[in-house]
C-alpha atoms as a PDB file:
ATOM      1  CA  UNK A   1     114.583  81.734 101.615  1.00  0.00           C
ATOM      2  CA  UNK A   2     118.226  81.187 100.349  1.00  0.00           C
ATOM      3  CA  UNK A   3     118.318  81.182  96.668  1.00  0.00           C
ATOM      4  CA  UNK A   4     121.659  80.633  94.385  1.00  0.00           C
ATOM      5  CA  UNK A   5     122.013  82.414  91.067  1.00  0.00           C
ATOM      6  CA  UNK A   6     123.207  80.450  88.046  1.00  0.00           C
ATOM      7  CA  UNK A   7     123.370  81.444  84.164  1.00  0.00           C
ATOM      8  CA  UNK A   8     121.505  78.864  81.643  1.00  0.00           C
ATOM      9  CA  UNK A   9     123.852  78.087  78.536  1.00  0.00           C
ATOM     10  CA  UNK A  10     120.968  79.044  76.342  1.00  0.00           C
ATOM     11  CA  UNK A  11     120.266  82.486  78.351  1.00  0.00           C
ATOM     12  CA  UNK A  12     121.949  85.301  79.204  1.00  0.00           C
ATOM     13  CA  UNK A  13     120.105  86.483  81.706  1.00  0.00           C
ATOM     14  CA  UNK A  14     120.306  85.003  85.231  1.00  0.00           C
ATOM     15  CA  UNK A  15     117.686  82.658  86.836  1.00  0.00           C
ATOM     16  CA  UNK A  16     117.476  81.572  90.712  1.00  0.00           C
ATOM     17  CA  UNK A  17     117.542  77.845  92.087  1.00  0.00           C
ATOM     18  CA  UNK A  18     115.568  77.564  95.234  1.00  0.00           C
ATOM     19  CA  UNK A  19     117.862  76.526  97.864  1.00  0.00           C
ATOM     20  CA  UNK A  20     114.901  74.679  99.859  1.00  0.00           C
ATOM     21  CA  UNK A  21     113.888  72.661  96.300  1.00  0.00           C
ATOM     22  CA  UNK A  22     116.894  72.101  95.555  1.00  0.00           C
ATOM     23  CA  UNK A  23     117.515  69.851  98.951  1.00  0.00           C
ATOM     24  CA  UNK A  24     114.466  67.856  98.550  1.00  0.00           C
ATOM     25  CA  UNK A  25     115.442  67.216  94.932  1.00  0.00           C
ATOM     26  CA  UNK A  26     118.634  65.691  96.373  1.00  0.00           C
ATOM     27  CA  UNK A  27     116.826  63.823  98.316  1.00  0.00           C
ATOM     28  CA  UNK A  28     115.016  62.411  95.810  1.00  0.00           C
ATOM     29  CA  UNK A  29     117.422  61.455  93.671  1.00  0.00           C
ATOM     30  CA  UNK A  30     119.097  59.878  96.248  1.00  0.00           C
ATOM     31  CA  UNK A  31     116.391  57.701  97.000  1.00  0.00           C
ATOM     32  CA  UNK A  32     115.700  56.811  93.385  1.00  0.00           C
ATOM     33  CA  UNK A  33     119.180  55.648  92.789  1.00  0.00           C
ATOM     34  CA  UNK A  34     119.728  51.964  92.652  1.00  0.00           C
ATOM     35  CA  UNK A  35     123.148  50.401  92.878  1.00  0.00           C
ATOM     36  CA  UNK A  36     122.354  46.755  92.658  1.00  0.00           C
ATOM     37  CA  UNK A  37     120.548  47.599  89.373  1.00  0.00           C
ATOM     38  CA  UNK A  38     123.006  49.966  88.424  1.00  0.00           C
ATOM     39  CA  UNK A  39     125.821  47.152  88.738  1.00  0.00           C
ATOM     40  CA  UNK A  40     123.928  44.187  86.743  1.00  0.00           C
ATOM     41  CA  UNK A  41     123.322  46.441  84.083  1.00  0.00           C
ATOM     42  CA  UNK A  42     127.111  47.473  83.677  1.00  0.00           C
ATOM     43  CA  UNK A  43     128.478  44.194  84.218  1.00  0.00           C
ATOM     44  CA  UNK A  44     126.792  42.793  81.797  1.00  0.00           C
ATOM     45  CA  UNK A  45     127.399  45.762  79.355  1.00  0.00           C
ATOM     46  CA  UNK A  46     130.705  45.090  80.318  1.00  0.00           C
ATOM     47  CA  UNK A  47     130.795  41.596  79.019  1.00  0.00           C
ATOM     48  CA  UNK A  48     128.588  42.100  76.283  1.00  0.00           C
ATOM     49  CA  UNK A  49     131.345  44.767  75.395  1.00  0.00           C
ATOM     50  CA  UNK A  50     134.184  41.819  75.837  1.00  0.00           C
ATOM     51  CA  UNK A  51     132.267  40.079  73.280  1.00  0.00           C
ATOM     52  CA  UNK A  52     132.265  42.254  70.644  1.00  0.00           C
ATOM     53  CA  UNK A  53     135.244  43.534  71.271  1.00  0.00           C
ATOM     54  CA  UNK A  54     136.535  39.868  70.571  1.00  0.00           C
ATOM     55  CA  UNK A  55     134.143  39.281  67.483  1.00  0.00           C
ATOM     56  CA  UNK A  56     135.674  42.491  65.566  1.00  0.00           C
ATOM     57  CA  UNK A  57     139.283  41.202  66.521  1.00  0.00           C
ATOM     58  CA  UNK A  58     138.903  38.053  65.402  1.00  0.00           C
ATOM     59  CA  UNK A  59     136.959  39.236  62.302  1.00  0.00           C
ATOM     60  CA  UNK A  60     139.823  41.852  61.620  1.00  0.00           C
ATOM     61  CA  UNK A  61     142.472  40.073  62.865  1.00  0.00           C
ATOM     62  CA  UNK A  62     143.402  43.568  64.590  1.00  0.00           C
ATOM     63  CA  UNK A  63     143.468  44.585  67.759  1.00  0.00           C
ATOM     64  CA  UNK A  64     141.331  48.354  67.644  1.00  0.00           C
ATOM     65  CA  UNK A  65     141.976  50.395  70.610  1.00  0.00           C
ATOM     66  CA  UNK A  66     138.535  51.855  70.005  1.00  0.00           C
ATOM     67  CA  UNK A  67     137.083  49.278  71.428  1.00  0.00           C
ATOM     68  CA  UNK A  68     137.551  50.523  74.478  1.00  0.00           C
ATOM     69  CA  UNK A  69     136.141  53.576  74.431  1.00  0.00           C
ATOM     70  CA  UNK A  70     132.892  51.797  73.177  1.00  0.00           C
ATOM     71  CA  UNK A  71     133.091  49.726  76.205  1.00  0.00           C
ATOM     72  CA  UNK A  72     133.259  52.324  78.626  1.00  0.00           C
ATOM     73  CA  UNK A  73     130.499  54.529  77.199  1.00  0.00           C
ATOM     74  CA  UNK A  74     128.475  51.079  77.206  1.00  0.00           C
ATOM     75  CA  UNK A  75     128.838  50.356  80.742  1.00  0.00           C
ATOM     76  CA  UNK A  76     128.219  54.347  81.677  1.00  0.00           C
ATOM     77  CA  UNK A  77     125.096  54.360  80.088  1.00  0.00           C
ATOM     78  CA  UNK A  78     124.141  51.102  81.758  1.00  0.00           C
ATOM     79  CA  UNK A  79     124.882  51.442  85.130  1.00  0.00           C
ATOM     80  CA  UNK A  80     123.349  55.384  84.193  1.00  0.00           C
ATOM     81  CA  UNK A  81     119.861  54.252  82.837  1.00  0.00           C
ATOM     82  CA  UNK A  82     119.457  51.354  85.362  1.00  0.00           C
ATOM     83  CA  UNK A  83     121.282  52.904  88.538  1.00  0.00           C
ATOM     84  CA  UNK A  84     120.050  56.316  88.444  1.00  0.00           C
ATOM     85  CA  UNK A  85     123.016  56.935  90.332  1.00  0.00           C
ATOM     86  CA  UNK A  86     124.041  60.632  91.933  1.00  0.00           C
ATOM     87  CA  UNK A  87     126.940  59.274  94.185  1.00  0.00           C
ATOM     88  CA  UNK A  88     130.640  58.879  93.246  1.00  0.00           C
ATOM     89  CA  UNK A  89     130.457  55.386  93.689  1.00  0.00           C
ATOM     90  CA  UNK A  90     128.142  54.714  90.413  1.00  0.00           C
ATOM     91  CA  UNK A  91     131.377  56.799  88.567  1.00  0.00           C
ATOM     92  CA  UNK A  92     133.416  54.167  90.611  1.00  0.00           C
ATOM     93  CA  UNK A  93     131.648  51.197  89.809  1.00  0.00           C
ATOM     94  CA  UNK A  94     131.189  52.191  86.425  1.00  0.00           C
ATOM     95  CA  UNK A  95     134.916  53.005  85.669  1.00  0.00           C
ATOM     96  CA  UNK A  96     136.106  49.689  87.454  1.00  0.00           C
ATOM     97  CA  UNK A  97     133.562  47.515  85.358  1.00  0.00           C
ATOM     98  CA  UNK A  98     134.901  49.635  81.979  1.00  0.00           C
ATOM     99  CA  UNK A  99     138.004  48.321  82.877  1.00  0.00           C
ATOM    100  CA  UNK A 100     136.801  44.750  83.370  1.00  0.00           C
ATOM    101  CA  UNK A 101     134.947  44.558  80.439  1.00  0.00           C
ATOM    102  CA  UNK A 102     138.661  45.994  78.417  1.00  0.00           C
ATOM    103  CA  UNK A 103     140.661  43.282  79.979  1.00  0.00           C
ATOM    104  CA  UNK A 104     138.068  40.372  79.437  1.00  0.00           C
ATOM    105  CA  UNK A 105     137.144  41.680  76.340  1.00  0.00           C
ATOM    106  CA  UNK A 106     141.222  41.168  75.211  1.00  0.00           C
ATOM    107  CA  UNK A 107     141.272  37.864  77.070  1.00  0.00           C
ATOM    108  CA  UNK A 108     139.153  36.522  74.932  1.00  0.00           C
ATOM    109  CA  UNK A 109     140.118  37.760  71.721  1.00  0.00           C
ATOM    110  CA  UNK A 110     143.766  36.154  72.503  1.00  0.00           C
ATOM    111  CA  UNK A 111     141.733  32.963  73.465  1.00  0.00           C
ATOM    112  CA  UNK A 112     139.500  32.853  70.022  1.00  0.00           C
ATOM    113  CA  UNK A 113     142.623  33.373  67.931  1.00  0.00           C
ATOM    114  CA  UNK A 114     144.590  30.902  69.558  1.00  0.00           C
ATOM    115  CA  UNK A 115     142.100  27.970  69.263  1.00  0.00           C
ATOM    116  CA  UNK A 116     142.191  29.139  66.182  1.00  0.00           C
ATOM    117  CA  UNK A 117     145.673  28.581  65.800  1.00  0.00           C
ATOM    118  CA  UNK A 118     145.922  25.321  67.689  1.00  0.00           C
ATOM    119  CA  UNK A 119     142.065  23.823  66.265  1.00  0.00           C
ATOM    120  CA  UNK A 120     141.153  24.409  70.153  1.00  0.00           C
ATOM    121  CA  UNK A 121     137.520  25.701  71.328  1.00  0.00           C
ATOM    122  CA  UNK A 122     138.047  28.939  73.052  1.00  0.00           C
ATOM    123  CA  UNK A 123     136.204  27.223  75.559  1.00  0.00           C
ATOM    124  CA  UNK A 124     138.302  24.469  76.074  1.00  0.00           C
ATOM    125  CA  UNK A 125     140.919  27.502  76.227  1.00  0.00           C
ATOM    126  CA  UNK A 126     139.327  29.545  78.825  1.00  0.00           C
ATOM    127  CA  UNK A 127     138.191  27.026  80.942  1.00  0.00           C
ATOM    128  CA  UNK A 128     141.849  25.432  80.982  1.00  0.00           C
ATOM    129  CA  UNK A 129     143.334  28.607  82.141  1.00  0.00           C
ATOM    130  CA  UNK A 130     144.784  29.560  85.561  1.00  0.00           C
ATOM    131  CA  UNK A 131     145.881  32.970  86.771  1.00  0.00           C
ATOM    132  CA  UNK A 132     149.135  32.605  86.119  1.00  0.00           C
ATOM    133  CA  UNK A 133     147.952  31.848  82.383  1.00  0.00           C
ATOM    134  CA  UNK A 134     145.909  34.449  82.248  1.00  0.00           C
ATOM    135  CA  UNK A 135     148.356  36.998  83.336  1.00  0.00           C
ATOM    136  CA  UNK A 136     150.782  35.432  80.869  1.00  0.00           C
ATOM    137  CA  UNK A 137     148.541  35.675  77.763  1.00  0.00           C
ATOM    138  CA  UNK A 138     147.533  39.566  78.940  1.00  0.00           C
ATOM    139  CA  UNK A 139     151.198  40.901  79.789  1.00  0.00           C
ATOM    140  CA  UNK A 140     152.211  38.931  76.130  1.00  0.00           C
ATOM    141  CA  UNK A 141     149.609  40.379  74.118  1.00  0.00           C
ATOM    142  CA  UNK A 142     150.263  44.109  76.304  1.00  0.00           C
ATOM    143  CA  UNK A 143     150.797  47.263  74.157  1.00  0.00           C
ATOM    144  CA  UNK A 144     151.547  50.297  75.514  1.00  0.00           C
ATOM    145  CA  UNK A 145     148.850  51.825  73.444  1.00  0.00           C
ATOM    146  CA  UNK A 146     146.711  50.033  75.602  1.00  0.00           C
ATOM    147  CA  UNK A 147     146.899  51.809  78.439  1.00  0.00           C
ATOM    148  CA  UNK A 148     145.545  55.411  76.781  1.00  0.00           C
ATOM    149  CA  UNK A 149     142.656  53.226  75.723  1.00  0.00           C
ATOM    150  CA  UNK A 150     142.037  51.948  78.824  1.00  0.00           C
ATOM    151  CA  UNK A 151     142.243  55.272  80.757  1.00  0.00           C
ATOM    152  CA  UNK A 152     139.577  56.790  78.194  1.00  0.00           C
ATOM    153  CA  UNK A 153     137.074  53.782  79.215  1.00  0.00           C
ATOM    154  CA  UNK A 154     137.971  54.317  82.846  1.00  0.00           C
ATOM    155  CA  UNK A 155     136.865  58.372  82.189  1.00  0.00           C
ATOM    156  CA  UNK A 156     134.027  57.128  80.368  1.00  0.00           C
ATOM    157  CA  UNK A 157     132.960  54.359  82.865  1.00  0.00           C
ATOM    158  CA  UNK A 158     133.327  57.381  85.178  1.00  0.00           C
ATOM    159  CA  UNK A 159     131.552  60.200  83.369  1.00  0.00           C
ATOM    160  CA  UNK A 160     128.474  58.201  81.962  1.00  0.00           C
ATOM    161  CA  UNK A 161     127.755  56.829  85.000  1.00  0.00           C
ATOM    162  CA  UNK A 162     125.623  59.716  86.558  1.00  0.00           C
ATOM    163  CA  UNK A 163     122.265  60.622  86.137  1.00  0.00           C
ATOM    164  CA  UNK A 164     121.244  63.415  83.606  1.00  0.00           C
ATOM    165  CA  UNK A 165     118.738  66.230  84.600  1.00  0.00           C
ATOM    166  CA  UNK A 166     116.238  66.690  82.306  1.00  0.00           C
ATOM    167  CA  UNK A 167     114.392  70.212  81.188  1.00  0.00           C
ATOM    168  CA  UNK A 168     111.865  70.046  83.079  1.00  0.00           C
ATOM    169  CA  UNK A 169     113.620  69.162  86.410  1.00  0.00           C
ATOM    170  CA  UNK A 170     115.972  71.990  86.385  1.00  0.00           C
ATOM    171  CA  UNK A 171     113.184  74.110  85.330  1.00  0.00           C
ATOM    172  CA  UNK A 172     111.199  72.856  88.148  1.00  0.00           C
ATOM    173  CA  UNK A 173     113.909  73.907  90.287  1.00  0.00           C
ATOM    174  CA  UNK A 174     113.878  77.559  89.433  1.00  0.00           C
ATOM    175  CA  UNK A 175     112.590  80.303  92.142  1.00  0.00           C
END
């Protein structure tokens, strides 16, 4: 039986893994893991993100950069409590729809405050808008702030998108 040694952070005496339960743990979490559900979750994080990212810009009339780091700890946790992801691609997933959920989150912000402006739904606004509009709005209302906020959400989208261990599953683990 192959065993690997590894410290706890609350011990410092050594404990062994078993090699053997270790591998069918994998497996198991592997199997467990849902993308689909994963994905739903941190889309609509994502948008429910955009959302209030909009309502505290229009309510502060300030763009916070924050924002985004709320955003991409809200779609980590998503697409980690409903994915119950292990593989890089939840981390992918969850990074790209962090990044979404920044960009539509500004998008509509500009669109709120300029009906706002112009006594225009920010419906009638969004649904008027073509890509080239779209891009022209984002690259206008562009900071270069903006992209050390969106990096952080990326890294969060990323980080929070894995599946924890608890207690009692490492301990299980132990030889």
């Amino acid at each position: 039986m192959q065993t690997t040694e590894v410290a706890p952070a609350t011990s410092p005496e050594k404990t062994e893994i078993d090699a053997a339960k270790m591998q069918q743990f994998q497996r198991k979490m592997r199997e467990e893991q849902d993308l689909a559900r994963g994905v739903t979750a941190g889309l609509g994080a994502a948008i429910l993100g955009a959302c209030l990212w909009a309502l505290i810009t229009v309510i502060t009339q300030y763009q916070i950069g924050w924002m985004a780091v709320g955003v991409g700890f809200m779609v980590g946790y998503a697409m980690r409590t409903f994915g119950r992801g292990v593989d890089k691609i939840f981390g992918y997933t969850g990074a790209l729809l962090a990044l979404v959920g920044c960009l539509l989150g500004n998008l509509l912000s500009v669109c709120i405050m300029l009906g706002n402006q112009t006594d225009t739904s920010a419906l009638t606004i969004l649904t008027g808008l073509n890509w080239a509009a779209i891009q022209d709005l984002m690259f206008s209302t562009f900071h270069p702030m903006d992209v050390l906020f969106y990096a952080i959400a990326l890294y969060e989208g990323y980080k929070f998108s894995f599946r924890k261990l608890s207690d009692n599953e490492v301990r299980s683990l132990l030889a």
